[in-house]
N, C-alpha and C. Protein backbone atom coordinates (compact mmCIF):
# COMPACT_ATOMS: atom_id res chain seq x y z
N UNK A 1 0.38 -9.22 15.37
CA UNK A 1 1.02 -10.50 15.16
C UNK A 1 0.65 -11.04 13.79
N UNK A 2 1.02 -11.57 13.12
CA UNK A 2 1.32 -12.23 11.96
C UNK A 2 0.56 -13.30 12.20
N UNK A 3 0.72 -14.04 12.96
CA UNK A 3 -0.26 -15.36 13.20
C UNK A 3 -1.57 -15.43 12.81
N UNK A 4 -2.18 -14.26 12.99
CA UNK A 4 -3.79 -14.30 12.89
C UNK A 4 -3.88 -14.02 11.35
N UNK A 5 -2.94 -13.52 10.48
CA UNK A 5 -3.27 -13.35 9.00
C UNK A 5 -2.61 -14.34 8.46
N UNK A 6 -2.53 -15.48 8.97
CA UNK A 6 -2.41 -16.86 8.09
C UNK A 6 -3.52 -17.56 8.06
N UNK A 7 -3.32 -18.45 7.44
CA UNK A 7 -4.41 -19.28 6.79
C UNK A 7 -4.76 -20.52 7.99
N UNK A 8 -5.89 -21.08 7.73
CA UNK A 8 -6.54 -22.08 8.94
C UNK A 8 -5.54 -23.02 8.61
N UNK A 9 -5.28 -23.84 9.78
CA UNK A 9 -4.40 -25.19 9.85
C UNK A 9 -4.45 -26.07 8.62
N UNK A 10 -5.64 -26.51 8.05
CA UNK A 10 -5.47 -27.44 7.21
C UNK A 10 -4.81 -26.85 5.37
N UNK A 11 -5.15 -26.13 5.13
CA UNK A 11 -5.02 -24.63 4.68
C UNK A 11 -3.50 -24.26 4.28
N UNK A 12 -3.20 -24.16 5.31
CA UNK A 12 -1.48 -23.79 6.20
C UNK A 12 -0.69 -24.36 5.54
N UNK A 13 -1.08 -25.78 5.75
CA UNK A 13 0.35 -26.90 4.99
C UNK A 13 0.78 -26.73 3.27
N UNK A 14 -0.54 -26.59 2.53
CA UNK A 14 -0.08 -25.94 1.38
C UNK A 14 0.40 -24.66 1.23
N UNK A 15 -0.26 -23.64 1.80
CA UNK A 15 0.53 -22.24 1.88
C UNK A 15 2.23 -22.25 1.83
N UNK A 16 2.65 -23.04 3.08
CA UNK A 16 3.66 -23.15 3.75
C UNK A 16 4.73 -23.64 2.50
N UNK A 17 4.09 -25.37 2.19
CA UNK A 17 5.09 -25.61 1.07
C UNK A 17 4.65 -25.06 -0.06
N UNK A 18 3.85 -24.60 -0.57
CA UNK A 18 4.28 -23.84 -2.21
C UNK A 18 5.35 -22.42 -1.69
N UNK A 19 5.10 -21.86 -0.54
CA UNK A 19 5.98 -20.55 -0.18
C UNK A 19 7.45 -21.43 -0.01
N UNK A 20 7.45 -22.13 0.29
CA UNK A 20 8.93 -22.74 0.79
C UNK A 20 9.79 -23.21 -0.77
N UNK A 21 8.58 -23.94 -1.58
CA UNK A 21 9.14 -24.08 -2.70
C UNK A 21 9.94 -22.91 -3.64
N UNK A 22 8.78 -21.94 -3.32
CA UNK A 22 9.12 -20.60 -4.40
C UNK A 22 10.51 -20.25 -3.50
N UNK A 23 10.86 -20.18 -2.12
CA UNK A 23 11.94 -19.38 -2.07
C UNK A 23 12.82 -20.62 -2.12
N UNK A 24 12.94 -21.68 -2.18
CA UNK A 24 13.90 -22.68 -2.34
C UNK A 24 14.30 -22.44 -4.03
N UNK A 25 13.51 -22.54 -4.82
CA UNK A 25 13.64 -22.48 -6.50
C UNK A 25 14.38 -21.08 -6.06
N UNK A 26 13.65 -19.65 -6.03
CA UNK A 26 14.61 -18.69 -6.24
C UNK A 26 16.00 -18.61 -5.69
N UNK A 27 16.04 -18.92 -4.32
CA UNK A 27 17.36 -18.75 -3.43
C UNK A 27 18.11 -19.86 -4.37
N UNK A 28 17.84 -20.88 -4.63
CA UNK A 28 18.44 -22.05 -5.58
C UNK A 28 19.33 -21.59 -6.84
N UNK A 29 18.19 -21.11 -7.72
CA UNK A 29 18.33 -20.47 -8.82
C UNK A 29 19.89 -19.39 -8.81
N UNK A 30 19.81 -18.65 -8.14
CA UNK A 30 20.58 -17.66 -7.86
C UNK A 30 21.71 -18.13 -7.67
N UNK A 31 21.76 -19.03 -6.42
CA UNK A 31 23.14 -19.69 -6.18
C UNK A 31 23.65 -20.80 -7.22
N UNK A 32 22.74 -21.58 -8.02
CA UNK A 32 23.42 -22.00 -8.69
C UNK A 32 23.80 -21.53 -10.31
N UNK A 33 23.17 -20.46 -10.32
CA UNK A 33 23.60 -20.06 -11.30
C UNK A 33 25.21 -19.25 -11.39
N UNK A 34 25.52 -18.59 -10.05
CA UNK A 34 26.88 -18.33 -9.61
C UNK A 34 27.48 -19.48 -9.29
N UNK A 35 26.88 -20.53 -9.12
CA UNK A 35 28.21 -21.65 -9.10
C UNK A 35 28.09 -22.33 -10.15
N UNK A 36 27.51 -22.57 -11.55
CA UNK A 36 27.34 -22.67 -12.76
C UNK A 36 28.45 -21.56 -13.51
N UNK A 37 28.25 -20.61 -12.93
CA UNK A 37 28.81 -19.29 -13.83
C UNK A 37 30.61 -19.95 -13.60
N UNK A 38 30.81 -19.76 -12.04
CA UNK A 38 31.88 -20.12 -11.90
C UNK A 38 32.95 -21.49 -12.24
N UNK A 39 32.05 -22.34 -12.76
CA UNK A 39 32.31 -23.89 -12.85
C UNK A 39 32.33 -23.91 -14.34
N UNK A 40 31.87 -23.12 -15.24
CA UNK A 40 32.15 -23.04 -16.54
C UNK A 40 33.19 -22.89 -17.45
N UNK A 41 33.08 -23.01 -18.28
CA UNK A 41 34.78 -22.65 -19.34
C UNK A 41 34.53 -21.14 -19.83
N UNK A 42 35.22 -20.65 -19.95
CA UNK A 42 35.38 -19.37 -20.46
C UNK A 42 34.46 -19.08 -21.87
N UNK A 43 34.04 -18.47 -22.17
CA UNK A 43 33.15 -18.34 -23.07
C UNK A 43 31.81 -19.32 -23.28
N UNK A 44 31.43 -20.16 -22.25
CA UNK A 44 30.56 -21.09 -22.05
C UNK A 44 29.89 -20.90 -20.72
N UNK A 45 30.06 -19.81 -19.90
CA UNK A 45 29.79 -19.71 -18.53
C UNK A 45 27.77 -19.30 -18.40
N UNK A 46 27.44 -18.32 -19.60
CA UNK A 46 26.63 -18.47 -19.36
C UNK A 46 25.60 -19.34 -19.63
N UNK A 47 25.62 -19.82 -20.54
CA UNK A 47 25.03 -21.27 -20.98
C UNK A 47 25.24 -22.14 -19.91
N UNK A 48 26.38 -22.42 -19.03
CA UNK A 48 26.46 -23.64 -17.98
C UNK A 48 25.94 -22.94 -17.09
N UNK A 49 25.77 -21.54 -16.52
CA UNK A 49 24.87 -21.23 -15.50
C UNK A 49 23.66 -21.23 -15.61
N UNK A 50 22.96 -21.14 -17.04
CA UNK A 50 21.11 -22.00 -17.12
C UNK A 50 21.41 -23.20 -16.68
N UNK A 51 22.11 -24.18 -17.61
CA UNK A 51 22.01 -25.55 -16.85
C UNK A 51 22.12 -25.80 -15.63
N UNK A 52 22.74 -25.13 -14.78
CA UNK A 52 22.99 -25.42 -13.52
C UNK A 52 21.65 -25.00 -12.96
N UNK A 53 21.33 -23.86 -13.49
CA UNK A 53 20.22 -23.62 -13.00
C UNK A 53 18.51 -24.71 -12.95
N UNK A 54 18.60 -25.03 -14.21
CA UNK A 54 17.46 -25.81 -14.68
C UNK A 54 17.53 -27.26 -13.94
N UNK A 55 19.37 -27.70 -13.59
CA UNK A 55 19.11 -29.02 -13.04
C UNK A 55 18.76 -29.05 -10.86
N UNK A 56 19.69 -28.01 -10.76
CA UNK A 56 19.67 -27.51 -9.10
C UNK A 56 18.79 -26.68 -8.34
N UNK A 57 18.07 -25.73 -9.23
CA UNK A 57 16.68 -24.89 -8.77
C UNK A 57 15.56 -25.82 -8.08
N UNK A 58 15.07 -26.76 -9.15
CA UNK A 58 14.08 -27.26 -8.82
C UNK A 58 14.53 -28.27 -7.62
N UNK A 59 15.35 -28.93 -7.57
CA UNK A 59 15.48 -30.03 -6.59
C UNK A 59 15.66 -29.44 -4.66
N UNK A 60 16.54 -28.10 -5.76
CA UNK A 60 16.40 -27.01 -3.97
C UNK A 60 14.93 -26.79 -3.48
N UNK A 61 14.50 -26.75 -4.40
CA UNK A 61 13.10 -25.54 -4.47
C UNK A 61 11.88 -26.78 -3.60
N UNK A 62 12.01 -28.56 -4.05
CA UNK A 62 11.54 -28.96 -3.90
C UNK A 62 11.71 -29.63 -2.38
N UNK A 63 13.16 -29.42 -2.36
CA UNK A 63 13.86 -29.94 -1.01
C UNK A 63 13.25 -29.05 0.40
N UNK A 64 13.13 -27.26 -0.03
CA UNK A 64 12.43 -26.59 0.97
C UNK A 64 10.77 -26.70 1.14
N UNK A 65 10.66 -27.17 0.10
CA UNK A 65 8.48 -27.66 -0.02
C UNK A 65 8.85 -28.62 0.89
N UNK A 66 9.67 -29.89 1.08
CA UNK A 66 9.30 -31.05 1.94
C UNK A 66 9.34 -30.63 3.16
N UNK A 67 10.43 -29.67 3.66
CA UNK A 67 11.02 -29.33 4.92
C UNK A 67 9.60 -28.39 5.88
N UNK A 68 9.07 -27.44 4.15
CA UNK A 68 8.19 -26.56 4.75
C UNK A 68 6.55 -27.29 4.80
N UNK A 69 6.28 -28.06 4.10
CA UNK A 69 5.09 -29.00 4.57
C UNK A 69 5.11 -29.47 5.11
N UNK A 70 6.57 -30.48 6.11
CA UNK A 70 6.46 -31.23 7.40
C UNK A 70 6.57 -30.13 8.31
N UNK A 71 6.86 -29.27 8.29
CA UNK A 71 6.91 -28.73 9.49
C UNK A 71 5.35 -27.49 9.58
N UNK A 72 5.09 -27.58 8.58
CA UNK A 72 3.58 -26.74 8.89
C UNK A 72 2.34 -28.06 9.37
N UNK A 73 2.94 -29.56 9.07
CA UNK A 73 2.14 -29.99 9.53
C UNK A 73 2.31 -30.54 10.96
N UNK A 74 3.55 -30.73 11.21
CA UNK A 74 3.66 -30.72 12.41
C UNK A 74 3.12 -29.96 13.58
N UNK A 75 3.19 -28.30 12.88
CA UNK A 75 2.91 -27.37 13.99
C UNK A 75 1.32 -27.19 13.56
N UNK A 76 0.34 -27.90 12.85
CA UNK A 76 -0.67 -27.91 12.81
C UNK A 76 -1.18 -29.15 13.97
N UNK A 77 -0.34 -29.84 13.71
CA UNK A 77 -0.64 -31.21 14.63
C UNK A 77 -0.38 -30.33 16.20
N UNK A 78 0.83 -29.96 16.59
CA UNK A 78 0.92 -29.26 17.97
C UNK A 78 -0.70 -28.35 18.30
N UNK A 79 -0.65 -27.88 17.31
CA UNK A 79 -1.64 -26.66 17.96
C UNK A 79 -2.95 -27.68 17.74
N UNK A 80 -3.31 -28.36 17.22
CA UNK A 80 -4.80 -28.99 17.88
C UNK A 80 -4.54 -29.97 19.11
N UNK A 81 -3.21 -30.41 19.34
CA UNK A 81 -3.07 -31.57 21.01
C UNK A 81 -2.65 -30.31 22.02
N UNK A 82 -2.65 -29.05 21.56
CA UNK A 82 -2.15 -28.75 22.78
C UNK A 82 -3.43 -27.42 23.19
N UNK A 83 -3.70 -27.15 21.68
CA UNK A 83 -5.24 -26.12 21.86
C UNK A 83 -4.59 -24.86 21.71
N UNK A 84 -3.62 -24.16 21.99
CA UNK A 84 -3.20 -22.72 21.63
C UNK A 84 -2.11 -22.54 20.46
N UNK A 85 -2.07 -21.04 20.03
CA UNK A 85 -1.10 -21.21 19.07
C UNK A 85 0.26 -20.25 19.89
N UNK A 86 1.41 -20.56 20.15
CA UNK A 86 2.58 -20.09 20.99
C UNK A 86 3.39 -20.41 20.20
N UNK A 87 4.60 -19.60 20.48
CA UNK A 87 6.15 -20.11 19.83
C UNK A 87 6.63 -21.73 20.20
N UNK A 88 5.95 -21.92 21.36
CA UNK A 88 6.50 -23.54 21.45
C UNK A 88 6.16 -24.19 20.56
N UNK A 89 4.83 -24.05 20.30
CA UNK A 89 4.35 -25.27 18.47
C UNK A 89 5.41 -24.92 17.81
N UNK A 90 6.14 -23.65 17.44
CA UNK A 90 7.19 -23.58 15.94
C UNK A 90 8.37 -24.40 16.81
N UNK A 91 8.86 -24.44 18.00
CA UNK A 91 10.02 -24.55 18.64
C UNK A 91 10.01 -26.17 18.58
N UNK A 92 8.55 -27.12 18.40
CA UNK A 92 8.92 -28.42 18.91
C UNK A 92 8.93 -28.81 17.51
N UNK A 93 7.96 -28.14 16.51
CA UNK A 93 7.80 -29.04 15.38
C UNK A 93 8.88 -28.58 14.33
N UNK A 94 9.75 -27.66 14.91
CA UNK A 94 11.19 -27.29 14.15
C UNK A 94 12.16 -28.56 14.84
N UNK A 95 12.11 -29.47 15.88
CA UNK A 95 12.95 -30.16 16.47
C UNK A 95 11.90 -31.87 15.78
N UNK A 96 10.91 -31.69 16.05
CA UNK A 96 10.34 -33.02 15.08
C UNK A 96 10.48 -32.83 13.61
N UNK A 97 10.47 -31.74 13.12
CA UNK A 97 10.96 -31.65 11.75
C UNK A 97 12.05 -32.30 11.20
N UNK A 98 13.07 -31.94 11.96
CA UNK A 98 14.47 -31.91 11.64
C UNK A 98 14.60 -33.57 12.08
N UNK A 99 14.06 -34.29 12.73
CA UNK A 99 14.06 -35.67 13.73
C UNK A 99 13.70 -36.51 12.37
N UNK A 100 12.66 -35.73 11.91
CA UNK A 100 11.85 -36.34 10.43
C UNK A 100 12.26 -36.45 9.60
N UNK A 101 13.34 -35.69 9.02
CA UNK A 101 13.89 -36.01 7.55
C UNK A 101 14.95 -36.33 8.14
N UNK A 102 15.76 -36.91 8.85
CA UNK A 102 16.86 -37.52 9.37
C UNK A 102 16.98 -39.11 9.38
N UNK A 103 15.28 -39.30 9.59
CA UNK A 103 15.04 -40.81 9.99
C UNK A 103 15.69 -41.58 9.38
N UNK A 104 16.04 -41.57 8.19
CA UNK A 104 16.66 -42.19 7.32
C UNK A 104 18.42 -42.69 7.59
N UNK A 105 18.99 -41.71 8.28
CA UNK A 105 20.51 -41.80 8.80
C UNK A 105 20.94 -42.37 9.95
N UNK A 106 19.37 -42.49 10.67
CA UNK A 106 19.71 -43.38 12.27
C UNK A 106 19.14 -42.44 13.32
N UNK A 107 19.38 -43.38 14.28
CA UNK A 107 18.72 -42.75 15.73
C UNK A 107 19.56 -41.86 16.29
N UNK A 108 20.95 -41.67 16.05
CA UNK A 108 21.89 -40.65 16.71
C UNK A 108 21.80 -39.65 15.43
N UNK A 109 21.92 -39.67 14.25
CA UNK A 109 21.76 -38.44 13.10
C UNK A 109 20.37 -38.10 13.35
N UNK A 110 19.53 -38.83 13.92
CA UNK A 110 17.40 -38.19 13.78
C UNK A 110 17.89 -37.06 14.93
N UNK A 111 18.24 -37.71 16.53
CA UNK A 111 18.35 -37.11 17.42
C UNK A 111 19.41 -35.65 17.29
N UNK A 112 20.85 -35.40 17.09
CA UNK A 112 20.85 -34.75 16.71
C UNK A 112 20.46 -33.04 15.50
N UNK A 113 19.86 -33.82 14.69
CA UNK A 113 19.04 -32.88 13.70
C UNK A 113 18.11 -32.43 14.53
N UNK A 114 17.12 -33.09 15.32
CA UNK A 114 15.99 -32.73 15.94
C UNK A 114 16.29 -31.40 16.76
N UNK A 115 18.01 -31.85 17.49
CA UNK A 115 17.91 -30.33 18.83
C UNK A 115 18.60 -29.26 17.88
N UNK A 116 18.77 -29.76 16.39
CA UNK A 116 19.78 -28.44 15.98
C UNK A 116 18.36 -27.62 15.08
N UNK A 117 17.28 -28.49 14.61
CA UNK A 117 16.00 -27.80 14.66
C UNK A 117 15.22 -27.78 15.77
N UNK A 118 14.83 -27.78 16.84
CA UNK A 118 14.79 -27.04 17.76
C UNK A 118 15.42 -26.03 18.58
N UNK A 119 16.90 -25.93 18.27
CA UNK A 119 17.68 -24.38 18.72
C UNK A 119 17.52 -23.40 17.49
N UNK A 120 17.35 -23.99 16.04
CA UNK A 120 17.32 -22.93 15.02
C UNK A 120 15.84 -21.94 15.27
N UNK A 121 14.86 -22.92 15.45
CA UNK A 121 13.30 -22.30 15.14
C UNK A 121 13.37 -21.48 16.68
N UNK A 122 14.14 -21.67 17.90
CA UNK A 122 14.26 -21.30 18.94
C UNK A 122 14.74 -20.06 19.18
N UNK A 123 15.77 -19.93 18.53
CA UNK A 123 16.67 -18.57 17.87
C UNK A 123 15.95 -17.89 16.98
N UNK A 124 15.02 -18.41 16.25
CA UNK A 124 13.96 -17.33 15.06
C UNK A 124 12.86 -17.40 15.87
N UNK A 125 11.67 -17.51 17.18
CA UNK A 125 11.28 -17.68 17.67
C UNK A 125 11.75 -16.38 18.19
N UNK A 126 12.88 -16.56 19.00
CA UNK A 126 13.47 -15.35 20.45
C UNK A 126 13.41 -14.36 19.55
N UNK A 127 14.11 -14.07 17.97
CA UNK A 127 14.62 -12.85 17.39
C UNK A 127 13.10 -12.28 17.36
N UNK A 128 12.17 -12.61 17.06
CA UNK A 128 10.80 -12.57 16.23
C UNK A 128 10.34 -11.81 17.72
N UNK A 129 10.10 -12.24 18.77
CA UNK A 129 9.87 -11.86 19.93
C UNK A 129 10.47 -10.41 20.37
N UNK A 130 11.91 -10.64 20.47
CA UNK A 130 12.29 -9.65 20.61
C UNK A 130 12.09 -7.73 19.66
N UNK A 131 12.24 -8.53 18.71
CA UNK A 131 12.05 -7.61 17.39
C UNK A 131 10.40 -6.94 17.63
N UNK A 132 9.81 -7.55 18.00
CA UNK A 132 7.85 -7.87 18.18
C UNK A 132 8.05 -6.60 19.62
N UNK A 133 8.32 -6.85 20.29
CA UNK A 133 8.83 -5.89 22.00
C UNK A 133 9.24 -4.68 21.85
N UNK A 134 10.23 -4.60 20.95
CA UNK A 134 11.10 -3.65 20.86
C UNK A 134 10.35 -2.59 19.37
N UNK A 135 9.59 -2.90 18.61
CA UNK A 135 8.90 -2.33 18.20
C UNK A 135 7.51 -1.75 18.49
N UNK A 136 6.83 -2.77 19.28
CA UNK A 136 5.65 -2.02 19.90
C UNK A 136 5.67 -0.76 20.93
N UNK A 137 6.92 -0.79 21.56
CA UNK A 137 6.60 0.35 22.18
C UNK A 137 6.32 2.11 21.85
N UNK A 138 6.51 2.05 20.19
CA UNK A 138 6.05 3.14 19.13
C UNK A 138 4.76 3.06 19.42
N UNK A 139 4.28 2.04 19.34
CA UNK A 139 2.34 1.87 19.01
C UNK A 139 1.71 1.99 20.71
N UNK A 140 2.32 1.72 22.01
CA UNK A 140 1.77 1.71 22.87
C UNK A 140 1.21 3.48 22.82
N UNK A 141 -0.59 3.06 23.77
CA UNK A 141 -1.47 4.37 23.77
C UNK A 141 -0.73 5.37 24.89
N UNK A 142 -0.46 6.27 25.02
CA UNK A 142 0.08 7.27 25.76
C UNK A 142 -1.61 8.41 26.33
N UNK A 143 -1.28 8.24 27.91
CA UNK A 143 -2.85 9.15 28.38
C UNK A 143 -2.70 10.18 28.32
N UNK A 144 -3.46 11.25 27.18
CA UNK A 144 -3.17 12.63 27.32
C UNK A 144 -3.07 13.14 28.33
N UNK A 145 -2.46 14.24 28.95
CA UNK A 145 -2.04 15.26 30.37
C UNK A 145 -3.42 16.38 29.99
N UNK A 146 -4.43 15.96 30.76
CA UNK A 146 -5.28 16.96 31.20
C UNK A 146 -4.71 18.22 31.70
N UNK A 147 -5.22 19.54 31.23
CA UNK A 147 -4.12 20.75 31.95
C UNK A 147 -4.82 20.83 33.06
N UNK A 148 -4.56 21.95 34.04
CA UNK A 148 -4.69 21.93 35.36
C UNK A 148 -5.96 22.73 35.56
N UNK A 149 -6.54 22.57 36.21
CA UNK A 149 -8.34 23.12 37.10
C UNK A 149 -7.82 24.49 37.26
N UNK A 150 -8.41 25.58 36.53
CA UNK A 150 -7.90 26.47 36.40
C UNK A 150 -8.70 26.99 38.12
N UNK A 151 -9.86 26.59 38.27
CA UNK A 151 -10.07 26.72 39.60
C UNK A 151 -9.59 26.23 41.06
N UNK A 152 -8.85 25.06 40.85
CA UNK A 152 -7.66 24.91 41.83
C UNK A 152 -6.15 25.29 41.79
N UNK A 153 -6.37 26.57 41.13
CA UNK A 153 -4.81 27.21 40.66
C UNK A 153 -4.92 28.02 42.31
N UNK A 154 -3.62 28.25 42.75
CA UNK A 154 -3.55 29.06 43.81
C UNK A 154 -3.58 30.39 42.83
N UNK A 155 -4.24 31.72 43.93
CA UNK A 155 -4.60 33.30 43.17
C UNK A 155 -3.54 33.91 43.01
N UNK A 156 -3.66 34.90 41.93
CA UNK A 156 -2.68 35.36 41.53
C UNK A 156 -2.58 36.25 42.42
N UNK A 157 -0.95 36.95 42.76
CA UNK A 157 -0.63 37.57 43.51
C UNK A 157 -0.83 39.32 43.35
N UNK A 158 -1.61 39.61 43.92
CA UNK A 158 -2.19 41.22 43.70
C UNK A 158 -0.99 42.17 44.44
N UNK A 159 -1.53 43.28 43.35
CA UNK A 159 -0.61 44.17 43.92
C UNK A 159 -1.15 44.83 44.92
N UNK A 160 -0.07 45.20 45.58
CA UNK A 160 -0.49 46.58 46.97
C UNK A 160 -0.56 47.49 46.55
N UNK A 161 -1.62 48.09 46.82
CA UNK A 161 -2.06 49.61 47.13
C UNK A 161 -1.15 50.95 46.79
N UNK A 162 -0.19 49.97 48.22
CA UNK A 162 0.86 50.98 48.57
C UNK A 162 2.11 51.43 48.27
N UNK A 163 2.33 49.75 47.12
CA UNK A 163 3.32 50.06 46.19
C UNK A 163 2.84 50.41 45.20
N UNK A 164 3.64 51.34 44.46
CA UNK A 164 3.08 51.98 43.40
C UNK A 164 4.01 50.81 42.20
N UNK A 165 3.35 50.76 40.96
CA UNK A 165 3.97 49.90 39.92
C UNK A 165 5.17 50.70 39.31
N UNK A 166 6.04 49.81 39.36
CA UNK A 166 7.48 50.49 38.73
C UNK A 166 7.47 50.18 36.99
N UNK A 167 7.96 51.46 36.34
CA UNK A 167 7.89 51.42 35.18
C UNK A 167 9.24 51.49 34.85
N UNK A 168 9.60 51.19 33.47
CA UNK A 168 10.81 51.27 33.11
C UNK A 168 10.52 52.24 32.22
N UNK A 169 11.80 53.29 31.64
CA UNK A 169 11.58 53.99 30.15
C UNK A 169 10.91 53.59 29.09
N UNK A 170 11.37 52.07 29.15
CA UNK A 170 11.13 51.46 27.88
C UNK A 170 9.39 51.38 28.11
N UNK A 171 8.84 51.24 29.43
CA UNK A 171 7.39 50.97 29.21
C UNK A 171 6.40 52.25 28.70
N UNK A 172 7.30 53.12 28.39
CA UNK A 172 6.30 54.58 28.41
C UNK A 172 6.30 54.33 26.87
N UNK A 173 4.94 54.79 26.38
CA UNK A 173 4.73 55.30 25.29
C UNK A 173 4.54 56.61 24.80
N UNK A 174 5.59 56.69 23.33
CA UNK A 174 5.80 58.11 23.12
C UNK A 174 4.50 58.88 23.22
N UNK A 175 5.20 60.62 23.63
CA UNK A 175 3.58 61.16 23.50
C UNK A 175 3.74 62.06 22.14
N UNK A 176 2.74 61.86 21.45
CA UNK A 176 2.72 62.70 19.84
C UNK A 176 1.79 63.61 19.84
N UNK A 177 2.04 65.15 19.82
CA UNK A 177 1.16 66.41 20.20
C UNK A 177 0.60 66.96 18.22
């Protein structure tokens, strides 16, 4: 599990938003530089795709630091009131997350945001699980097959006496004088 090679709770919340920042700036960057590229005049496209870049990177970049520090602190807050670390801490503080930066639009826009971050982190939660299941069964230990007690083998079947052993041509070996 991944869980145990993260960083302690208090720890966490910066991890979380400088990582959230960096992929908000890059994922940012990228897209607005294709919609810079595209929004440009012809022979000016790449010059307006830095700008686009320099003005829309950072504000993305900074927009996923807020999203990703409330919600690492949230699920820092879950896991010390509730004492374990489970997918429900990501599942509630993805639905208080989303409740949190909403506050601002009202009690029906908080409430909504809240269950559409709690079905998102719910859905990356299940995939993560599933994916987690369906790969371990490579790593599960398999009990070697001890071979069999060569002394509780039933005896081999002897020949009679009285039959004589049948040979084929092929079993004779030439005789060389």
């Amino acid at each position: 599990m991944e869980e145990y090679a993260r960083e302690p709770c208090p720890y966490r919340i910066v991890d979380d938003c400088g990582g959230a920042f960096a992929m908000g700036a890059i994922g940012g960057g990228l897209f607005s530089f294709v919609k810079g590229w595209r929004n440009s005049p012809p022979g000016q496209r790449f010059f307006g795709s830095i700008a686009a870049v320099k003005t829309r990177a950072p504000v993305l970049g900074g927009n996923f630091a807020v999203w990703g520090g409330t919600f690492s602190t949230c699920d820092c807050c879950l896991m010390a009131i509730r004492g374990k670390e489970d997918p429900w801490n990501s599942i509630g503080s993805g639905a208080i997350t989303g409740g949190i930066l909403m506050a601002r639009a009202g009690p029906g826009a908080m409430a909504r945001s809240a269950v559409v971050g709690g079905i998102l982190l719910a859905l990356i939660e299940g995939v993560g699980i599933m994916i987690t299941r369906m790969t371990a069964e490579q790593f599960k230990p398999v009990m070697p097959q001890m071979p069999p007690d060569p002394m509780q083998l039933p005896p081999k079947p002897a020949s009679s006496p009285a039959a004589p052993a049948q040979h084929s041509e092929w079993d004779q070996q030439p005789q060389f004088q």
